[in-house]
PDB file of N, CA and C in Angstrom:
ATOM      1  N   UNK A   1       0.819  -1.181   0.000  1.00  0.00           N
ATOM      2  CA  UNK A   1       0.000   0.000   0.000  1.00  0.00           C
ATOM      3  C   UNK A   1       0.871   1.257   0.000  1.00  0.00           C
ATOM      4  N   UNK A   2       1.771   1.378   0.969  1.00  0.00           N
ATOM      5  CA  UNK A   2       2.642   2.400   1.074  1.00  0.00           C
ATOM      6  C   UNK A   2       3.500   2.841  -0.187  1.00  0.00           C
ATOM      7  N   UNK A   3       3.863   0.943  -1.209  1.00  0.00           N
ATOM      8  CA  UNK A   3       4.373   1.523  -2.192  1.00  0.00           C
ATOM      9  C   UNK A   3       3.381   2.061  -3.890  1.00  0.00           C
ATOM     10  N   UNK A   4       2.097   1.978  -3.504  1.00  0.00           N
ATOM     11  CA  UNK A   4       1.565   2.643  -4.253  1.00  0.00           C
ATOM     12  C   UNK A   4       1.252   4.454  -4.041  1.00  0.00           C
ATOM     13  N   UNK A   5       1.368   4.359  -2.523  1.00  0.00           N
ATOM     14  CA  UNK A   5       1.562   5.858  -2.451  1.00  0.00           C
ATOM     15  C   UNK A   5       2.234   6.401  -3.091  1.00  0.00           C
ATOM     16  N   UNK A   6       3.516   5.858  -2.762  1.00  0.00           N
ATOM     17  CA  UNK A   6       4.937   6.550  -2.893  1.00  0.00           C
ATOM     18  C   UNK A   6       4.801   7.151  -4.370  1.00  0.00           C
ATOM     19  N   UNK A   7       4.253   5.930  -5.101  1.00  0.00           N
ATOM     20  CA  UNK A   7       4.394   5.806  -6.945  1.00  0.00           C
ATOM     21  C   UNK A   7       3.605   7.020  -7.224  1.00  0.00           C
ATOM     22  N   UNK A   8       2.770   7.449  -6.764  1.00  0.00           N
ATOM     23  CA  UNK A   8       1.085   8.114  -6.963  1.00  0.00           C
ATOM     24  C   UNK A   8       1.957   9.837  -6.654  1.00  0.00           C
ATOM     25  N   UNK A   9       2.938   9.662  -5.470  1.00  0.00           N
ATOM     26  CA  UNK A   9       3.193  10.801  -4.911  1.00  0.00           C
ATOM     27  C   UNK A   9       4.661  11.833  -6.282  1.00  0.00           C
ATOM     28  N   UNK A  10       5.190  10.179  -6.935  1.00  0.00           N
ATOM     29  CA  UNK A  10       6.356  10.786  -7.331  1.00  0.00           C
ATOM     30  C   UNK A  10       5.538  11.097  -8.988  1.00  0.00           C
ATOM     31  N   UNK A  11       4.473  10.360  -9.208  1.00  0.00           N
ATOM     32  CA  UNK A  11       4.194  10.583 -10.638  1.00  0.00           C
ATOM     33  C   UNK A  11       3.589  12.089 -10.422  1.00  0.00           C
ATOM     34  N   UNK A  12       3.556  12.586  -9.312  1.00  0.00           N
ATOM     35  CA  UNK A  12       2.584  13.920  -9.382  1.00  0.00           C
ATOM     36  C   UNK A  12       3.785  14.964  -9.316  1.00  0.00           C
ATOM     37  N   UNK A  13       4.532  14.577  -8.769  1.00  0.00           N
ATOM     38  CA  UNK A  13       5.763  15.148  -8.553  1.00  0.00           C
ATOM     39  C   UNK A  13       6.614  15.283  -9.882  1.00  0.00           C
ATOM     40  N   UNK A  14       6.806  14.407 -10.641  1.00  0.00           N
ATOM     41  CA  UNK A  14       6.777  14.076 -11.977  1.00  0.00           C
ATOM     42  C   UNK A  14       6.288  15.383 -13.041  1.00  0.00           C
ATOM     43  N   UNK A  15       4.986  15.110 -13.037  1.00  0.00           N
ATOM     44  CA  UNK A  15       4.236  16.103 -14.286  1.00  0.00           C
ATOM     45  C   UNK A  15       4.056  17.151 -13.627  1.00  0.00           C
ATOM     46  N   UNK A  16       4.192  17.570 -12.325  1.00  0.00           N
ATOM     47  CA  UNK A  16       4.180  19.160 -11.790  1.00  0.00           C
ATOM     48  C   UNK A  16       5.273  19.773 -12.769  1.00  0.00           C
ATOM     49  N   UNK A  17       6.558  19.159 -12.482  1.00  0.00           N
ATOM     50  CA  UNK A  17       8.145  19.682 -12.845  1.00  0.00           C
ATOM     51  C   UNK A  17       8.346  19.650 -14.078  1.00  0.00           C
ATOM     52  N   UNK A  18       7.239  18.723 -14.849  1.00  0.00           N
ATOM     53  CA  UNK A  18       7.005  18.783 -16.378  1.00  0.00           C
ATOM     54  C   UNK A  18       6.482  20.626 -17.003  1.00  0.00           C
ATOM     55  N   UNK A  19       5.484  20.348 -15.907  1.00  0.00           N
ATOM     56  CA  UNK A  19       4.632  21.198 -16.306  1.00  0.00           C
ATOM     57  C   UNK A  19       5.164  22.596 -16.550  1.00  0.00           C
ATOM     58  N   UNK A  20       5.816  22.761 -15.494  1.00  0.00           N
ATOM     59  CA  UNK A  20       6.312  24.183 -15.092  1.00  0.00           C
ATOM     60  C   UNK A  20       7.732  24.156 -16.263  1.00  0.00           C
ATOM     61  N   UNK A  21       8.883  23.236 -16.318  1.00  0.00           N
ATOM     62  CA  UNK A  21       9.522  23.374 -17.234  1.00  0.00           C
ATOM     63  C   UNK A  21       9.042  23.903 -18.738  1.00  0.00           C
ATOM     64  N   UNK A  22       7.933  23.049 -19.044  1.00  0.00           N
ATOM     65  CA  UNK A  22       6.986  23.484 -20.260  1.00  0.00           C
ATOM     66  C   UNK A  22       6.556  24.669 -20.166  1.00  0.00           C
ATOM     67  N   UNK A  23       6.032  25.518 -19.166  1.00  0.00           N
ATOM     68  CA  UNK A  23       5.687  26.533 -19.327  1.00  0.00           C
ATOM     69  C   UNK A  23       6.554  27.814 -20.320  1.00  0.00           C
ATOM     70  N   UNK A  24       5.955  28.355 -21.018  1.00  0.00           N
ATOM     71  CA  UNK A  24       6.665  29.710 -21.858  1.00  0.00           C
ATOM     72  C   UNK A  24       7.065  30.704 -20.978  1.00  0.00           C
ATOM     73  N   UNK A  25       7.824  31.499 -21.022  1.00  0.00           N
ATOM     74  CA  UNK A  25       7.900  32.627 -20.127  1.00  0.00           C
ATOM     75  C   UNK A  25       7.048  33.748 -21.187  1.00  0.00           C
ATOM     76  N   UNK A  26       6.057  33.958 -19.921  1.00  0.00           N
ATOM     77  CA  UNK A  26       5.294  35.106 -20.413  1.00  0.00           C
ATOM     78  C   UNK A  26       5.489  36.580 -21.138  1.00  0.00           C
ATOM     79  N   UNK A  27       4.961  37.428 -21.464  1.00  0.00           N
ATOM     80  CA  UNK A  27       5.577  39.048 -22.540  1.00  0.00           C
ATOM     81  C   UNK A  27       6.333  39.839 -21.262  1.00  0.00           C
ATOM     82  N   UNK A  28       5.979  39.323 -19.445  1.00  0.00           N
ATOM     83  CA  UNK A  28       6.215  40.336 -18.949  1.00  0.00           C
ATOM     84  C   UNK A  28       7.680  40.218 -17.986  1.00  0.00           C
ATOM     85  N   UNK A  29       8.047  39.028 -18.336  1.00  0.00           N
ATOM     86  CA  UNK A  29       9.264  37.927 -18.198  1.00  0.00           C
ATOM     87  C   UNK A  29      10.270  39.009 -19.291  1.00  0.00           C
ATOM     88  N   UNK A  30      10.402  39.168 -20.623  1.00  0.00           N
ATOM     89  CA  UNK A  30      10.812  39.538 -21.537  1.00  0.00           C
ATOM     90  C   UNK A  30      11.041  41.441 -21.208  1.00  0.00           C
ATOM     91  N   UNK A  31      12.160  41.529 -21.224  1.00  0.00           N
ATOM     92  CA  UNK A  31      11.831  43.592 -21.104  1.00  0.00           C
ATOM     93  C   UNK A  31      12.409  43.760 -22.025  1.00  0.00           C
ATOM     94  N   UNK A  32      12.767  43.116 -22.948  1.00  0.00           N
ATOM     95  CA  UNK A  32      13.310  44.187 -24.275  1.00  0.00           C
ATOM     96  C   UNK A  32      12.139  44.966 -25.257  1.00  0.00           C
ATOM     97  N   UNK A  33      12.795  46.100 -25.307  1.00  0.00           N
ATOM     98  CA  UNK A  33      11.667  46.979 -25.599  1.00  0.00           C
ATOM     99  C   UNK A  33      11.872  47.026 -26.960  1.00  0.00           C
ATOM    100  N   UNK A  34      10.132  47.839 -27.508  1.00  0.00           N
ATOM    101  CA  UNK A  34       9.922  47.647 -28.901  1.00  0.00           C
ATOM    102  C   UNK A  34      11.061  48.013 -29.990  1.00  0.00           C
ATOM    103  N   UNK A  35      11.415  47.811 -30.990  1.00  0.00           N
ATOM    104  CA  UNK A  35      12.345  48.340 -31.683  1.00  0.00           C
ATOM    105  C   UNK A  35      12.052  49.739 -32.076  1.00  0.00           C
ATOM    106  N   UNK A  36      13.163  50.605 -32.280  1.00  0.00           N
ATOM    107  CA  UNK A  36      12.986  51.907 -33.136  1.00  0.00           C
ATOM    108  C   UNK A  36      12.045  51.796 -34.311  1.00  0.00           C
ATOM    109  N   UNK A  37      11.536  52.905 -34.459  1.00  0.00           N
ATOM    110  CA  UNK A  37      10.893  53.396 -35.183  1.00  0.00           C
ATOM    111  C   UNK A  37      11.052  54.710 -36.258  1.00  0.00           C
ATOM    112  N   UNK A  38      11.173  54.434 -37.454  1.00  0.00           N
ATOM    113  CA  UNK A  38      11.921  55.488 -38.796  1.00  0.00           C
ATOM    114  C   UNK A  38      10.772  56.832 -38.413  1.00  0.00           C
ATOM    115  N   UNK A  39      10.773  57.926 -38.368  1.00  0.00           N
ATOM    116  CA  UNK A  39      10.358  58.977 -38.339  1.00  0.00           C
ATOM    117  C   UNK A  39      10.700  59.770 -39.497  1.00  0.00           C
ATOM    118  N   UNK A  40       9.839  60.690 -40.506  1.00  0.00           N
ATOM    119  CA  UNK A  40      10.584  61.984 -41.260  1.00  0.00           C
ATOM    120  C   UNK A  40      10.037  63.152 -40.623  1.00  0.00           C
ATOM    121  N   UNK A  41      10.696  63.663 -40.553  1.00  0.00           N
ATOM    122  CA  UNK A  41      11.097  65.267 -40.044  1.00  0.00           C
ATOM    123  C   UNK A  41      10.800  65.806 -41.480  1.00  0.00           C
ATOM    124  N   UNK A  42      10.249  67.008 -41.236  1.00  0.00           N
ATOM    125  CA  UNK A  42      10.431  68.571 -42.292  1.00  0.00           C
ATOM    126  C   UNK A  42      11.367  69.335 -41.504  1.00  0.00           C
ATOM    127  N   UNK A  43      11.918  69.680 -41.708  1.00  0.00           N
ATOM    128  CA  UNK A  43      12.962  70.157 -41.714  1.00  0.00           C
ATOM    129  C   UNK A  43      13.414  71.518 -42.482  1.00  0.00           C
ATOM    130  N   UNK A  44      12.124  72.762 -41.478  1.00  0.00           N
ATOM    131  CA  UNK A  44      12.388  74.161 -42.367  1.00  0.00           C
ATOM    132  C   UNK A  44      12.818  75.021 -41.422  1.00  0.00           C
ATOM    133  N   UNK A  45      13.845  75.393 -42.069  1.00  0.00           N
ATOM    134  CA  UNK A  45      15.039  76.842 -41.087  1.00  0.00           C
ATOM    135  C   UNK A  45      14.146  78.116 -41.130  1.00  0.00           C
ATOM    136  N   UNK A  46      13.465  78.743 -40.158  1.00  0.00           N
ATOM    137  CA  UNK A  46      13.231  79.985 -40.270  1.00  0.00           C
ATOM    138  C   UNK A  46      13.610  81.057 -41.161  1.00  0.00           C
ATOM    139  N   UNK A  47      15.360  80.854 -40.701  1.00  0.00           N
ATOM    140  CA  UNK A  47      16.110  81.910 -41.185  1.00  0.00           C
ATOM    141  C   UNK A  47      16.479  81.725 -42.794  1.00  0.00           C
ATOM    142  N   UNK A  48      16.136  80.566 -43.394  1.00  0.00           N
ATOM    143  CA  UNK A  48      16.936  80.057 -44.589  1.00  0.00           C
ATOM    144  C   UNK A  48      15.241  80.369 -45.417  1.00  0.00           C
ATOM    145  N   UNK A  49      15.708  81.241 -46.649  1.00  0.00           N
ATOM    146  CA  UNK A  49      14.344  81.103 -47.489  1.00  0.00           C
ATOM    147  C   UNK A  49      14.416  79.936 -48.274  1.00  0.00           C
ATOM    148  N   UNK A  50      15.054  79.347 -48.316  1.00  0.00           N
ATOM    149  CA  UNK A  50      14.984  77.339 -48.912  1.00  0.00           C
ATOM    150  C   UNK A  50      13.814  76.965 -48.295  1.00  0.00           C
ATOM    151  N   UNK A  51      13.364  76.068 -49.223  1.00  0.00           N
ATOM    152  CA  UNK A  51      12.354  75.653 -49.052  1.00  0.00           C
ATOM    153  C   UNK A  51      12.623  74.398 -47.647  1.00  0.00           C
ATOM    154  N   UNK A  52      11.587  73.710 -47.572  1.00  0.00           N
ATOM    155  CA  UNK A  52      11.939  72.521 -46.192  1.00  0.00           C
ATOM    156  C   UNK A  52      12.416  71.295 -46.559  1.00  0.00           C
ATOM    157  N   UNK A  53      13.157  70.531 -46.552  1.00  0.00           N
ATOM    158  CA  UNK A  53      13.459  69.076 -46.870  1.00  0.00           C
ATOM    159  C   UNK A  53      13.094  68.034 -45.545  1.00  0.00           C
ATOM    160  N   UNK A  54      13.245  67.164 -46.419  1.00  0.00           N
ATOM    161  CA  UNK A  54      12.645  66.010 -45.371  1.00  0.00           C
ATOM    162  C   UNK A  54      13.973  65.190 -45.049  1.00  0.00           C
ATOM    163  N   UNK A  55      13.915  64.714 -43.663  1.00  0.00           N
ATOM    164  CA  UNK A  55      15.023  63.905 -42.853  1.00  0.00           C
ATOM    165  C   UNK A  55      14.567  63.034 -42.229  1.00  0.00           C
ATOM    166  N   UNK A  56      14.860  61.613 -42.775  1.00  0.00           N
ATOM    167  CA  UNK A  56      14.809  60.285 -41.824  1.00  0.00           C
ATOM    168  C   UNK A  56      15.030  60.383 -40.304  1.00  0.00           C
ATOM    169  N   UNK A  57      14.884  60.177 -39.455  1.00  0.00           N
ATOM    170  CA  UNK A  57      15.737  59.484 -38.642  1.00  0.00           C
ATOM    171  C   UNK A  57      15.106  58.265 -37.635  1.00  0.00           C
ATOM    172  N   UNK A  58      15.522  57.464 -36.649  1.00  0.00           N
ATOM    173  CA  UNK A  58      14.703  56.767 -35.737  1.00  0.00           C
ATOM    174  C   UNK A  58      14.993  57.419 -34.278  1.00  0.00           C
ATOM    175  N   UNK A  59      13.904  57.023 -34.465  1.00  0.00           N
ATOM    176  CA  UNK A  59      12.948  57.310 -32.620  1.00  0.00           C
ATOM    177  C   UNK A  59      12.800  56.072 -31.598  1.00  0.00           C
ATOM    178  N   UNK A  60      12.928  56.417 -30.041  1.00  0.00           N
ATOM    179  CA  UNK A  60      12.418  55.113 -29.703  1.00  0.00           C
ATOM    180  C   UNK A  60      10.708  54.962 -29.998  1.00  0.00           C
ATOM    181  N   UNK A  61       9.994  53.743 -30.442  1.00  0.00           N
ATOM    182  CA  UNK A  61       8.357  53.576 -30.090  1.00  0.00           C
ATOM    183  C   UNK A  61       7.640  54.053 -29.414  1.00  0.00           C
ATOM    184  N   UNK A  62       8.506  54.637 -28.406  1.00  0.00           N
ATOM    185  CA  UNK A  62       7.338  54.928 -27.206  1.00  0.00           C
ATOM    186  C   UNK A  62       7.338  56.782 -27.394  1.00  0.00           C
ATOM    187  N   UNK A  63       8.314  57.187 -28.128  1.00  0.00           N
ATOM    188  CA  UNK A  63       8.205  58.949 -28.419  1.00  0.00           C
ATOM    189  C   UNK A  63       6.664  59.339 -29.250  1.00  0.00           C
ATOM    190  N   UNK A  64       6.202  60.145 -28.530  1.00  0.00           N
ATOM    191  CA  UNK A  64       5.053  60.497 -29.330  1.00  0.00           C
ATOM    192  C   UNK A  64       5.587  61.302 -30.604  1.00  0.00           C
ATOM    193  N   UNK A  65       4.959  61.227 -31.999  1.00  0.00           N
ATOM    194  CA  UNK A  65       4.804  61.222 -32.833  1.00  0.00           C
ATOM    195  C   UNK A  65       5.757  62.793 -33.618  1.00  0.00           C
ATOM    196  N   UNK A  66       5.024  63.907 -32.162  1.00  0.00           N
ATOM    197  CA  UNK A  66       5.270  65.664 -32.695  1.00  0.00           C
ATOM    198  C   UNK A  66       6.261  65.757 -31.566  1.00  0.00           C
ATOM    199  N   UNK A  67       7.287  66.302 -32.026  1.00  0.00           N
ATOM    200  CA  UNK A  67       8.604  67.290 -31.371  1.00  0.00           C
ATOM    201  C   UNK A  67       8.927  67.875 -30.917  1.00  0.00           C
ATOM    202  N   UNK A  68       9.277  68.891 -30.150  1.00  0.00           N
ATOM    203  CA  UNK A  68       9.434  70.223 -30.023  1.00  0.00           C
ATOM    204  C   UNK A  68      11.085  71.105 -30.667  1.00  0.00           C
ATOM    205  N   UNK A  69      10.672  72.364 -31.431  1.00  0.00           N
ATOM    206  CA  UNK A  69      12.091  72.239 -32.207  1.00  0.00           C
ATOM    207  C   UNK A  69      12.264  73.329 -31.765  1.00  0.00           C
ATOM    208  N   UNK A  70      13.648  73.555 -32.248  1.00  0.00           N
ATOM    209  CA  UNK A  70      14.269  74.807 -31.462  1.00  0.00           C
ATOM    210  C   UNK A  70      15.666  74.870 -32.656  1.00  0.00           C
ATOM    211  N   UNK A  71      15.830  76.086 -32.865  1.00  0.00           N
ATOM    212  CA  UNK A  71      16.919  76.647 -33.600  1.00  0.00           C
ATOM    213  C   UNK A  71      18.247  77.192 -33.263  1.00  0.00           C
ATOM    214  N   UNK A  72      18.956  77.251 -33.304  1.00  0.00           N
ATOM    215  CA  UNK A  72      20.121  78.279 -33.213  1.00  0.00           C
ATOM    216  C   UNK A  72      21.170  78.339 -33.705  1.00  0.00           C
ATOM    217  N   UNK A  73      22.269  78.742 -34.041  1.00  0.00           N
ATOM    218  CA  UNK A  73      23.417  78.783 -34.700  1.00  0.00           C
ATOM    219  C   UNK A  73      24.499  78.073 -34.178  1.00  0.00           C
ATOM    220  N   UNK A  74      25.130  77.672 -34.687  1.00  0.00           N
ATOM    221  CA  UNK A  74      26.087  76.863 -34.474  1.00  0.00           C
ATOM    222  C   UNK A  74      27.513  77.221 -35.558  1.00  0.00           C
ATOM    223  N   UNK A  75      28.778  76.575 -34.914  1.00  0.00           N
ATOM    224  CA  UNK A  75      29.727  77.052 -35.994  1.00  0.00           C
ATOM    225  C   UNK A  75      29.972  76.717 -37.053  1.00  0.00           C
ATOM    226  N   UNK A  76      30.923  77.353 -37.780  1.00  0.00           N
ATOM    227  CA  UNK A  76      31.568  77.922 -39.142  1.00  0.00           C
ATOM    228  C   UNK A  76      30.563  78.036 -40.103  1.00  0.00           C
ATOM    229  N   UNK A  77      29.372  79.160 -39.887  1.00  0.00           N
ATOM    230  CA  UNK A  77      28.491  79.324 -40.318  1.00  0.00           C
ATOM    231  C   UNK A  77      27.075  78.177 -40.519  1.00  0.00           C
ATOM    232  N   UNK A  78      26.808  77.224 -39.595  1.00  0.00           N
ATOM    233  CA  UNK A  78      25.959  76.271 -39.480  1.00  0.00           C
ATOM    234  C   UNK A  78      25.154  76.661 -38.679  1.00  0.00           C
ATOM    235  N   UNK A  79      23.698  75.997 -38.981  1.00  0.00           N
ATOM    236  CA  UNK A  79      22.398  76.262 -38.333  1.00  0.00           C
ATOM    237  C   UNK A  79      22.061  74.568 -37.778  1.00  0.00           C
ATOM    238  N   UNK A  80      21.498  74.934 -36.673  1.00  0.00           N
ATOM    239  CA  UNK A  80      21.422  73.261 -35.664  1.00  0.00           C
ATOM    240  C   UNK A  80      19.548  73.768 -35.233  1.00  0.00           C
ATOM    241  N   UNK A  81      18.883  72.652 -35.672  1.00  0.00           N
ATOM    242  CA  UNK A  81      17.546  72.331 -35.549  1.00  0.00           C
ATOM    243  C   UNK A  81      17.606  71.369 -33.986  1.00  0.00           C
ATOM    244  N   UNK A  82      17.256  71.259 -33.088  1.00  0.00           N
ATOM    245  CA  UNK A  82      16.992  70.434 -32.330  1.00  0.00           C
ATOM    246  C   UNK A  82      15.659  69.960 -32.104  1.00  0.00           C
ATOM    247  N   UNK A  83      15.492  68.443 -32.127  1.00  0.00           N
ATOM    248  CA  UNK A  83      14.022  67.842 -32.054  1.00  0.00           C
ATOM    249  C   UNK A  83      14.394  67.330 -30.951  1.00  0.00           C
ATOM    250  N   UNK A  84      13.720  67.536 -29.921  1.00  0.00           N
ATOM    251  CA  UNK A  84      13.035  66.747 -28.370  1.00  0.00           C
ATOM    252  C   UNK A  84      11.377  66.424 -28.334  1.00  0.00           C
ATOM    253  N   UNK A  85      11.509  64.878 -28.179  1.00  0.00           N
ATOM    254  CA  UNK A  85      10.566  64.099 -27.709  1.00  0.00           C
ATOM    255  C   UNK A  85      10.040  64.370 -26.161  1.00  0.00           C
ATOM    256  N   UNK A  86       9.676  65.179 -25.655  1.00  0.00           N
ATOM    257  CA  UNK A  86       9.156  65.406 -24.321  1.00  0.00           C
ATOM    258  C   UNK A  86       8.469  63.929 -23.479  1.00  0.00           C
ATOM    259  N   UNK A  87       7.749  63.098 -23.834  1.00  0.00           N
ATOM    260  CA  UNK A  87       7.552  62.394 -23.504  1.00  0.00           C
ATOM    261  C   UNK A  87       8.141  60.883 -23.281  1.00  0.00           C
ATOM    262  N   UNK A  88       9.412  60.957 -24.383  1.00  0.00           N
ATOM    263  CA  UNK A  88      10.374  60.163 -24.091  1.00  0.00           C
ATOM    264  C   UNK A  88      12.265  60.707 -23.865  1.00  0.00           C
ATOM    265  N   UNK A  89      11.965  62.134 -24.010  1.00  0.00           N
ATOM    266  CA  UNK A  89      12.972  62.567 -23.350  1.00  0.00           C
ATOM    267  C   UNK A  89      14.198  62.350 -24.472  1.00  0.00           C
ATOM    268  N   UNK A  90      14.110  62.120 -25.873  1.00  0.00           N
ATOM    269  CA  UNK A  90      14.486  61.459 -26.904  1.00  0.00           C
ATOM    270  C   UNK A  90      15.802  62.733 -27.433  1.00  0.00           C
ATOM    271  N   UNK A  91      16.278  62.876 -28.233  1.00  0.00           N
ATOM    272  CA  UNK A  91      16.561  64.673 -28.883  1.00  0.00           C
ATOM    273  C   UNK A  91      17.148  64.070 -30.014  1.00  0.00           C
ATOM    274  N   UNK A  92      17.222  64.915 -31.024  1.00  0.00           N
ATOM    275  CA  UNK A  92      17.955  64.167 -32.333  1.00  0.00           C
ATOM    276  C   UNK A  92      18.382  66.179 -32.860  1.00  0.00           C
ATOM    277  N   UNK A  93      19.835  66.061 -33.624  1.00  0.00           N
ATOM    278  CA  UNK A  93      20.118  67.645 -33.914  1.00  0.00           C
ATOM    279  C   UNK A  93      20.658  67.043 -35.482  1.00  0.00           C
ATOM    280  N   UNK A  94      19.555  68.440 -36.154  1.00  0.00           N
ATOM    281  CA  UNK A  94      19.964  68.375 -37.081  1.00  0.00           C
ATOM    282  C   UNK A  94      20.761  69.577 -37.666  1.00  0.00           C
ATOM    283  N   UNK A  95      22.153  69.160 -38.258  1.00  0.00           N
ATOM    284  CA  UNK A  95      22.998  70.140 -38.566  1.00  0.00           C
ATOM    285  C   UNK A  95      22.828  70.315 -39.769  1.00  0.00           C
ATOM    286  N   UNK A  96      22.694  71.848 -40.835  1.00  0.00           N
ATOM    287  CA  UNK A  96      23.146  71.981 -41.689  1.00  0.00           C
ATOM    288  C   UNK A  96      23.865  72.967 -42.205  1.00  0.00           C
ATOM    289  N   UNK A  97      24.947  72.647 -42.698  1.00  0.00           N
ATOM    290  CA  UNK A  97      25.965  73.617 -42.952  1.00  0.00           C
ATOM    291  C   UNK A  97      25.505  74.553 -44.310  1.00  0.00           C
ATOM    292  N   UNK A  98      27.082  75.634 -44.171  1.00  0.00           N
ATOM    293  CA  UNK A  98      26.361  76.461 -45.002  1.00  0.00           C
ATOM    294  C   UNK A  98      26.164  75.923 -46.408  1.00  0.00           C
ATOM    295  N   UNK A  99      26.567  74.855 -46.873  1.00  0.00           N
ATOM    296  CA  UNK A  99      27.084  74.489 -48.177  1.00  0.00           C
ATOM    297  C   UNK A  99      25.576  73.292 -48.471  1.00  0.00           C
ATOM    298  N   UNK A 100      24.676  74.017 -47.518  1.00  0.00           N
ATOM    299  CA  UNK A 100      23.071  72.922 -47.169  1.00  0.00           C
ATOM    300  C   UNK A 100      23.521  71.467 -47.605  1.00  0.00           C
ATOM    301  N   UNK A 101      24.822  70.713 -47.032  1.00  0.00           N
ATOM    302  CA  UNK A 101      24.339  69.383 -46.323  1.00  0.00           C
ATOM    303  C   UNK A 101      24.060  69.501 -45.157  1.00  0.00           C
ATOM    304  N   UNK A 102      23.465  68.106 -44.845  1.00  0.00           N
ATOM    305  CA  UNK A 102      22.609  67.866 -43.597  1.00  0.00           C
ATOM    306  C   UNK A 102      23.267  66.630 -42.805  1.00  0.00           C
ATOM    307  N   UNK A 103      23.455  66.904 -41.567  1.00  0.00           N
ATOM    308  CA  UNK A 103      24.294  66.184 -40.153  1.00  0.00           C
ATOM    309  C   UNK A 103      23.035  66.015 -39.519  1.00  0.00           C
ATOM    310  N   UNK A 104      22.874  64.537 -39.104  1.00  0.00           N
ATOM    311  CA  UNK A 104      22.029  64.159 -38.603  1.00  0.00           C
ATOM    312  C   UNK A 104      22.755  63.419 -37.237  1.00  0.00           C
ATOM    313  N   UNK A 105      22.435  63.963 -35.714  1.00  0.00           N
ATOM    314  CA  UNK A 105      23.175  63.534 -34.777  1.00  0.00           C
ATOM    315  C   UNK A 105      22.106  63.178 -33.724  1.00  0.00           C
ATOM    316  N   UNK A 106      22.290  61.508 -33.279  1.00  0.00           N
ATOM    317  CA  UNK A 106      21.135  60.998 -32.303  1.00  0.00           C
ATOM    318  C   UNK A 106      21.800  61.114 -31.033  1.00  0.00           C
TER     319      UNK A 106
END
């Protein structure tokens, strides 16, 4: 009798340790966060009567969508756009020199 316990006790013991090995680790087990996300920017200088061009860059997922930009000068005659994500605290500067290429710095 005792050794049908025993059998009864280890087969449960058995498919518990099955069970749980089998288990998946759940989405909240996992913290890697969503991948970047490609964003375009317009990209128009106040000060420059050029028209606006458009600039790639990536964002993290979780930055809401609109920016906040801000201008100012920068050297050997270059103008620096700064985009901040307020809600993810994100910033991306876009440089363009006087010769209008464009420096894109995350």
């Amino acid at each position: 009798m005792m050794r049908h316990l025993y059998l009864a006790a280890s087969a449960v013991a058995v498919a518990f340790s099955l069970s749980v090995a089998a288990t998946p680790a759940s989405a909240t087990d996992r913290c890697c966060p969503p991948p970047p996300v490609k964003l375009t920017l317009c990209v128009d200088d106040p000060c420059d009567p050029c028209p606006a061009f458009p600039v790639t860059v990536c964002v993290p997922a979780c930055c809401d969508p609109a920016p906040c930009v801000s201008w100012r000068d920068g050297a050997f005659g270059r103008r620096v756009a700064t985009y901040v994500w307020p809600a993810c605290g994100h910033r991306v500067d876009v440089v363009v020199t006087r010769r209008g290429e464009v420096i894109v710095r995350d």
